[in-house]
C-alpha atoms as a PDB file:
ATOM      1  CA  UNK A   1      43.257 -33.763  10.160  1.00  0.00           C
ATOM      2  CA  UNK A   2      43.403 -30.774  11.903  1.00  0.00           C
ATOM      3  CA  UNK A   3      40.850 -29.294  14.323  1.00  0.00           C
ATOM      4  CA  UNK A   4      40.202 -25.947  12.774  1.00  0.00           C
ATOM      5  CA  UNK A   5      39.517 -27.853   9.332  1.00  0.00           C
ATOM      6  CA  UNK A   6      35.950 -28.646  10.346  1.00  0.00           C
ATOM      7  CA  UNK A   7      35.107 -25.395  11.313  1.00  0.00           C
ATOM      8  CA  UNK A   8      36.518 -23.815   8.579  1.00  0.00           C
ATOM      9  CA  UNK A   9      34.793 -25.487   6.301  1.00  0.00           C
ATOM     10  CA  UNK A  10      31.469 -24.789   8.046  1.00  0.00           C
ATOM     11  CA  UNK A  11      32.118 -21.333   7.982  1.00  0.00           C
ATOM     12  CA  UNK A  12      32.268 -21.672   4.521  1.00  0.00           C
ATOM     13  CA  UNK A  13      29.385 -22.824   4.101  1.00  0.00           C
ATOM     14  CA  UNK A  14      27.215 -20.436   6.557  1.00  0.00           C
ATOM     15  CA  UNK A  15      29.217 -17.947   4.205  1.00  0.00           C
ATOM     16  CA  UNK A  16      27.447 -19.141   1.334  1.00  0.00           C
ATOM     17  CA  UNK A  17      23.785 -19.667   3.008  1.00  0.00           C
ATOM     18  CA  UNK A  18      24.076 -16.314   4.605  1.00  0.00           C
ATOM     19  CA  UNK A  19      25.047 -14.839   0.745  1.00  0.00           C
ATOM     20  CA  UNK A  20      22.022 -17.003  -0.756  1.00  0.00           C
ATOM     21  CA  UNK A  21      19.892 -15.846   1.597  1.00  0.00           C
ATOM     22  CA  UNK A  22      20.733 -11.933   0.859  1.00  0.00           C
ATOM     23  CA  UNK A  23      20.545 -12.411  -2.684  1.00  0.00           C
ATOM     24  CA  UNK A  24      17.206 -13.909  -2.233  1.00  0.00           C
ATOM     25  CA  UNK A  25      15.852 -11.078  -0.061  1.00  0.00           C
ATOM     26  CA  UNK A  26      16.706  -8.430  -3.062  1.00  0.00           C
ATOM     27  CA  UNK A  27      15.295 -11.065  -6.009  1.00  0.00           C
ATOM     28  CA  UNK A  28      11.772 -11.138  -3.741  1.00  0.00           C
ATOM     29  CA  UNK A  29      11.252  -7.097  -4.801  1.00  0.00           C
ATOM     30  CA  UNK A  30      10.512  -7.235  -8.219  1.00  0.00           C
ATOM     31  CA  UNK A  31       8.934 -10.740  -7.640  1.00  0.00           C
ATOM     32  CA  UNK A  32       6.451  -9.091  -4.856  1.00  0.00           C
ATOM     33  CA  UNK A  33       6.628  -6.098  -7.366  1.00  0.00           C
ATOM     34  CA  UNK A  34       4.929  -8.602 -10.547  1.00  0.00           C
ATOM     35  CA  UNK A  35       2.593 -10.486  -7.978  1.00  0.00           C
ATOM     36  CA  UNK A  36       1.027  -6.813  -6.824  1.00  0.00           C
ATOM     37  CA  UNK A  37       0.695  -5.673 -10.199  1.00  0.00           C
ATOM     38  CA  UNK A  38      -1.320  -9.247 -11.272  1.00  0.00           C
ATOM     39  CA  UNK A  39      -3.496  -8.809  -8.423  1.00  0.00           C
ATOM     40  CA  UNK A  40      -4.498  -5.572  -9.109  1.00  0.00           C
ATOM     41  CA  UNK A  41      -2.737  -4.059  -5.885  1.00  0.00           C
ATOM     42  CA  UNK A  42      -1.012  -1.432  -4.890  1.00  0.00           C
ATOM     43  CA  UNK A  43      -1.511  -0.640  -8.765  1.00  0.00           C
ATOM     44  CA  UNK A  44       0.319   2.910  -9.796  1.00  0.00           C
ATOM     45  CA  UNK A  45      -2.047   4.784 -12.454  1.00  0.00           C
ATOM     46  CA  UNK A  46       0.621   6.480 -15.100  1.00  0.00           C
ATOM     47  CA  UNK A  47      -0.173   9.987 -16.298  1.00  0.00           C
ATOM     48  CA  UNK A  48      -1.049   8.604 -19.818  1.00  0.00           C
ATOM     49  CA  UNK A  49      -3.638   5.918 -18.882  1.00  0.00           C
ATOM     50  CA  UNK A  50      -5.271   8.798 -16.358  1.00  0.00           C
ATOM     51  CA  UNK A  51      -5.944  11.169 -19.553  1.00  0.00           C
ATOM     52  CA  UNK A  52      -7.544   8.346 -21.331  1.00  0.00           C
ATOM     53  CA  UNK A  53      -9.007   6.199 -18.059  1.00  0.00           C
ATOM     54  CA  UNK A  54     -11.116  10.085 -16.895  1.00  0.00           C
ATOM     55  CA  UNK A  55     -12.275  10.717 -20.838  1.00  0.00           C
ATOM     56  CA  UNK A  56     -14.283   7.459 -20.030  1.00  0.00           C
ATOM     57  CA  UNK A  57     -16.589   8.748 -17.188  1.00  0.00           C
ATOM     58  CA  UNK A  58     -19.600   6.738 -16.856  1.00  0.00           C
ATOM     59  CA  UNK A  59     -22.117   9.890 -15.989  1.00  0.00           C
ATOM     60  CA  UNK A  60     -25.459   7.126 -16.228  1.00  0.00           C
ATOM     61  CA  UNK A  61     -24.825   5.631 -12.654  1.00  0.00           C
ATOM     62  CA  UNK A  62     -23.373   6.237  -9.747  1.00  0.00           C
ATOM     63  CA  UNK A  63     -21.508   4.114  -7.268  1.00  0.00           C
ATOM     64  CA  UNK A  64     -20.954   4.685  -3.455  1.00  0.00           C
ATOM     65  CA  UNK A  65     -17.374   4.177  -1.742  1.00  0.00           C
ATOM     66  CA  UNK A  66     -17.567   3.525   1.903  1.00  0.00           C
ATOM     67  CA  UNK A  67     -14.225   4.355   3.400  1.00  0.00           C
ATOM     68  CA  UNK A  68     -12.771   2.772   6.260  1.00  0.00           C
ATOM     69  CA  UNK A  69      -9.271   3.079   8.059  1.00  0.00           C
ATOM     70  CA  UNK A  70      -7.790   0.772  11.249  1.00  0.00           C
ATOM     71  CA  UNK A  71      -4.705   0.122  13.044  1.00  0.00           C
ATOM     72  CA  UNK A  72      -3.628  -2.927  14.171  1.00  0.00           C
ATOM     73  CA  UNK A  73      -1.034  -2.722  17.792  1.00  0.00           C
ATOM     74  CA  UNK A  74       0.088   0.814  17.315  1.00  0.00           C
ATOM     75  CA  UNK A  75      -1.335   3.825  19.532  1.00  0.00           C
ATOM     76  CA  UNK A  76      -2.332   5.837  16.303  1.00  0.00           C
ATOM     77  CA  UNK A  77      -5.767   7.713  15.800  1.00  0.00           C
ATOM     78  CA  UNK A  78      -6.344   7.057  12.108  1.00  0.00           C
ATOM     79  CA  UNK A  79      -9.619   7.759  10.053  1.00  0.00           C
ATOM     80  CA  UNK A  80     -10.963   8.903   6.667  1.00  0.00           C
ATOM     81  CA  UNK A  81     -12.112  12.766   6.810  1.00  0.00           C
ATOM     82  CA  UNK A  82     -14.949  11.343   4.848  1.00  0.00           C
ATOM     83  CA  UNK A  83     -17.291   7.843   5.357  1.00  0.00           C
ATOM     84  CA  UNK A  84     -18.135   7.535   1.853  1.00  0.00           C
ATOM     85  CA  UNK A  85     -17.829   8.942  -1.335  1.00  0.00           C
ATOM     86  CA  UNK A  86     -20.360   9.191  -4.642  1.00  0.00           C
ATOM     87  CA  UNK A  87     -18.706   8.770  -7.762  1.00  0.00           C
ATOM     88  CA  UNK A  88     -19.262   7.882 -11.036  1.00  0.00           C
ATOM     89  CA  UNK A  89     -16.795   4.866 -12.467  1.00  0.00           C
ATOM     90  CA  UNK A  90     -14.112   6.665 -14.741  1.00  0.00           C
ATOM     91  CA  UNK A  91     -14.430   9.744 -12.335  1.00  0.00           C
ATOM     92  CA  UNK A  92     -10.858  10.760 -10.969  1.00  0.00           C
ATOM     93  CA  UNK A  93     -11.895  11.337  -6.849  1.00  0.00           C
ATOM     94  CA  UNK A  94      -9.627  12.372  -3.746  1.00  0.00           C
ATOM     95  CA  UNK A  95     -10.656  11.525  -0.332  1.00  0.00           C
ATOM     96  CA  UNK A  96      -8.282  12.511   2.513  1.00  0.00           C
ATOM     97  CA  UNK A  97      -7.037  10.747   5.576  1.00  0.00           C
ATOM     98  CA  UNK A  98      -6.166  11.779   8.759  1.00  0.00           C
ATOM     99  CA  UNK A  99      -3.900  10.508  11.212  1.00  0.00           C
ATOM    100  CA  UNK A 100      -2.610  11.209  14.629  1.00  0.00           C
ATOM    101  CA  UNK A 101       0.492   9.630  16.735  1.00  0.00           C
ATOM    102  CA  UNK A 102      -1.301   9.516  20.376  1.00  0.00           C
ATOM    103  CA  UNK A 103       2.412   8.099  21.903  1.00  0.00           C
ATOM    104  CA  UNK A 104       5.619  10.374  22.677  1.00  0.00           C
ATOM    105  CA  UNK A 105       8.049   8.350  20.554  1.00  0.00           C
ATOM    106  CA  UNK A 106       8.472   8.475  16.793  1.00  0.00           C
ATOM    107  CA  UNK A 107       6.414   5.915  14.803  1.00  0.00           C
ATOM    108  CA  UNK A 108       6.897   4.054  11.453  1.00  0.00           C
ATOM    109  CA  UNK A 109       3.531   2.315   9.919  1.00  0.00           C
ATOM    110  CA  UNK A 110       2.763   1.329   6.865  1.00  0.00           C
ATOM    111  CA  UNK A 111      -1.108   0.857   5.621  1.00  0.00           C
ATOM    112  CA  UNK A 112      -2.453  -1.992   3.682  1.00  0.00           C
ATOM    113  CA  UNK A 113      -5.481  -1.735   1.779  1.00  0.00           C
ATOM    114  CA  UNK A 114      -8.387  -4.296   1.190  1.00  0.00           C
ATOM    115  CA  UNK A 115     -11.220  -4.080  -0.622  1.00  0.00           C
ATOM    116  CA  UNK A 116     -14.887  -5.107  -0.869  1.00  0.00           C
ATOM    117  CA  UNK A 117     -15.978  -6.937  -3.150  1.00  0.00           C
ATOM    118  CA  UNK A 118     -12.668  -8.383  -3.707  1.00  0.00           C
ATOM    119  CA  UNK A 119     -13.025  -7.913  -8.024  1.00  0.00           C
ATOM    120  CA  UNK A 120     -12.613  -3.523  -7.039  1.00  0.00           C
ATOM    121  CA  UNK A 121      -8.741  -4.172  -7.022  1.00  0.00           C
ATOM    122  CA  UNK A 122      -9.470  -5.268 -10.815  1.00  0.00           C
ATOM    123  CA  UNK A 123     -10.647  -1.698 -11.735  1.00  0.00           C
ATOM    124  CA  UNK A 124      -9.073   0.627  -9.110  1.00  0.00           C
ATOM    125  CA  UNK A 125      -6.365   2.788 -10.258  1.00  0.00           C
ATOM    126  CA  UNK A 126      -4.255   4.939  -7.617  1.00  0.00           C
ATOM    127  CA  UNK A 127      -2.649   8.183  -8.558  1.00  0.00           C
ATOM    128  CA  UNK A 128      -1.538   9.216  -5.066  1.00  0.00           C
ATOM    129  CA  UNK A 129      -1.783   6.811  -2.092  1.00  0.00           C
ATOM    130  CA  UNK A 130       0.085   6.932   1.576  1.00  0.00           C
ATOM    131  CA  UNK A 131      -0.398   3.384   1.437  1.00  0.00           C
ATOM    132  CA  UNK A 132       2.522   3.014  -1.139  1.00  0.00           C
ATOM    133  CA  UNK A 133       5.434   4.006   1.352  1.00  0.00           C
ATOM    134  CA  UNK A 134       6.083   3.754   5.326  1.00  0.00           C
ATOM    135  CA  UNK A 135       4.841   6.907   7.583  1.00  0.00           C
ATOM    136  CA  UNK A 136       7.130   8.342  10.022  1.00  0.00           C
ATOM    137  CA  UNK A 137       5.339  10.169  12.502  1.00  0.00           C
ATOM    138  CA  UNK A 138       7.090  12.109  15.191  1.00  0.00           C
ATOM    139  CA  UNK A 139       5.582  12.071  19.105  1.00  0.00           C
ATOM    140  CA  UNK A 140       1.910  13.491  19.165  1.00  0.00           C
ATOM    141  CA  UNK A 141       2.048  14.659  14.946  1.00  0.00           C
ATOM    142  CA  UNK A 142      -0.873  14.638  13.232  1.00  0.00           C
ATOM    143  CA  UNK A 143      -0.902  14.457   9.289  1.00  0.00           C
ATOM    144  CA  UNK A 144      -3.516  14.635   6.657  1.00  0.00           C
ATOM    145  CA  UNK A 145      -2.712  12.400   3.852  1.00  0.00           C
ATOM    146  CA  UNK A 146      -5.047  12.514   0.259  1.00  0.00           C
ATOM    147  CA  UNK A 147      -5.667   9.500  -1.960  1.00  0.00           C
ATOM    148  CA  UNK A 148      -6.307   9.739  -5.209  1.00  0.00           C
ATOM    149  CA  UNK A 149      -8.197   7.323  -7.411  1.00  0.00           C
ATOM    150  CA  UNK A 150     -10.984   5.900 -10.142  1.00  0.00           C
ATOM    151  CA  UNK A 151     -12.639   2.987 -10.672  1.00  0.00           C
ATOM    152  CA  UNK A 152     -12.543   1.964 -14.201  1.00  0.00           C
ATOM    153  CA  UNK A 153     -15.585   2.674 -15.916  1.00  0.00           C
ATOM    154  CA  UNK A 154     -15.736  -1.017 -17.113  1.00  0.00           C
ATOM    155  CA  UNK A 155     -16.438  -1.842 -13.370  1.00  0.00           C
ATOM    156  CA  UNK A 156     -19.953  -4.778 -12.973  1.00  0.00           C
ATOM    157  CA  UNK A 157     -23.095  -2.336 -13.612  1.00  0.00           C
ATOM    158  CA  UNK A 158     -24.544  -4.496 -10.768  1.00  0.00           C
ATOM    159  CA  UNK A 159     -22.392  -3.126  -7.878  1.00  0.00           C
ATOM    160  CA  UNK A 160     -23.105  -0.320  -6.491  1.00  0.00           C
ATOM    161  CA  UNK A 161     -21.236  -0.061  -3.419  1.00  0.00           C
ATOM    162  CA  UNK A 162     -17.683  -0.422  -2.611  1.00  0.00           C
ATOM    163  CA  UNK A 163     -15.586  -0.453   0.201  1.00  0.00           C
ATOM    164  CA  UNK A 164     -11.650   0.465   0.148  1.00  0.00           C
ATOM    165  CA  UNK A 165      -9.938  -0.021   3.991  1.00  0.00           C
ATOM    166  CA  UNK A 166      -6.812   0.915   5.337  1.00  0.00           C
ATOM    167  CA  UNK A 167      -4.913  -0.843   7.836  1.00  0.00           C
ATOM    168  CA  UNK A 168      -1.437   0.798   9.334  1.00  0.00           C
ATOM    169  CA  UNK A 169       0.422  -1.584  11.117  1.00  0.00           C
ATOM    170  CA  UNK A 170       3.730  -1.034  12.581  1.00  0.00           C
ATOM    171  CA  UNK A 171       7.078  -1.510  11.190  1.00  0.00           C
ATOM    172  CA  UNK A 172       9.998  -2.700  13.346  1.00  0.00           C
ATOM    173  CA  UNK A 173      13.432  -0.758  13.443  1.00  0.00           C
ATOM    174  CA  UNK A 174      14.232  -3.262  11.150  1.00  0.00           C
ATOM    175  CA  UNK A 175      11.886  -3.288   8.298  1.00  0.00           C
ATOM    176  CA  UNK A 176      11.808   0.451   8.649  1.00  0.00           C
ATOM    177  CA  UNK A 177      14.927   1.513   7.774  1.00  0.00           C
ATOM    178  CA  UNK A 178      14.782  -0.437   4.416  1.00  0.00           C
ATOM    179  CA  UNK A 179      12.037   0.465   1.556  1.00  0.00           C
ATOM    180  CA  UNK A 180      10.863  -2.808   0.198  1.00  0.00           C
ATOM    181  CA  UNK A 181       8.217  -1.757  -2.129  1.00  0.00           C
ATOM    182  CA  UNK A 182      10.810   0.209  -4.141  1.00  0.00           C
ATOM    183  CA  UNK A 183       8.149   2.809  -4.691  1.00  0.00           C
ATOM    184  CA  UNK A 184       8.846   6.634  -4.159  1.00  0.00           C
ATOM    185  CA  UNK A 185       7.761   8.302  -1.057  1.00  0.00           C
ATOM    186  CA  UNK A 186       4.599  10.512  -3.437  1.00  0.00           C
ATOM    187  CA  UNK A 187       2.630   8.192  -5.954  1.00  0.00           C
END
C-alpha cells in the first residue's frame, strides 16, 4: 500500500467531520430560535397581537418594574435612564437605556436579559429591544437605546414587583462578525 493512502483517506474523513460540523452550526439557529420562543425569551411581540395584547389593560392594579443593567469584562458604562417603572399589566411602556464605550477601540456586546420572578418571561412581550442584536460601539460613543414592552394582563394578581436585567457581555471578532439570532438589527 502506498504511503499517501492513509493520509488520504484521513483527510477524507476530517473533510466530512469538518462539513458535519458546519452543517450543524447553521441547524442550531432555528433550534436555539424554537427553544427561545418556548421559554418565553427573547420573545418578538407582532403588530397584530400588540393591538389586541394593549386593548386588555388591567387599569385595577398596578405593578412596579425595577430595572437593572450590568456588564460582565468589557469597559462599558451601561445603565437604565430610569430604576423602575409603574405600569399597569396590558400597558405598552418604553424605558430607555444608556450606554457608554469608556475604551478607545471599537466594541461589539451583546445584552442578555433575566428576569425576576423567573414566570415574567411567560407574560413579557418585546416590541423593540437592543438586546435582540450585537452593539457596535465606536471608541468613547455613547448611545441611548429604548425598550419597548407589556406584561400580559393575565400576569399572577399576587406579584407586584418585577425585575427585568440586562447583561452586555462581549463578543469576540469571531462571534461578531456572524448574526446568530437571525433577528434584524430594530425589533
Amino acid at each position: 500500500m502506498n504511503a499517501a493512502q492513509p493520509n488520504l483517506v484521513m483527510l477524507k474523513k476530517l473533510l466530512i467531520v469538518a462539513m458535519v460540523m458546519f452543517a450543524f452550526g447553521y441547524a442550531m439557529i432555528p433550534f436555539y430560535k424554537k427553544i427561545c420562543e418556548v421559554a418565553g425569551l427573547n420573545n418578538l411581540l407582532q403588530p397584530d397581537t400588540l393591538v389586541e395584547e394593549t386593548q386588555q389593560v388591567d387599569t385595577s392594579r398596578l405593578l412596579t418594574v425595577e430595572l437593572d443593567a450590568n456588564t460582565r469584562g468589557l469597559p462599558w458604562q451601561f445603565k437604565s435612564l430610569q430604576s423602575s417603572v409603574r405600569m399597569h399589566p396590558g400597558e405598552l411602556v418604553e424605558v430607555m437605556y444608556e450606554i457608554k464605550n469608556n475604551s478607545n477601540r471599537e466594541i461589539t456586546g451583546q445584552a442578555i436579559p433575566s428576569y425576576a420572578p423567573q414566570l415574567v418571561s411567560q407574560y413579557l412581550k418585546k416590541l423593540e429591544c437592543f438586546c435582540f442584536s450585537k452593539q457596535v460601539l465606536k471608541p468613547y460613543e455613547v448611545r441611548q437605546m429604548p425598550v419597548q414592552f407589556l406584561i400580559e394582563s393575565g400576569f399572577p394578581a399576587d406579584i407586584k414587583t418585577v425585575t427585568i436585567s440586562y447583561t452586555f457581555f462581549e463578543l469576540s471578532s469571531d462571534f461578531a462578525s456572524t448574526d446568530v439570532s437571525g433577528e434584524t438589527g430594530e425589533i
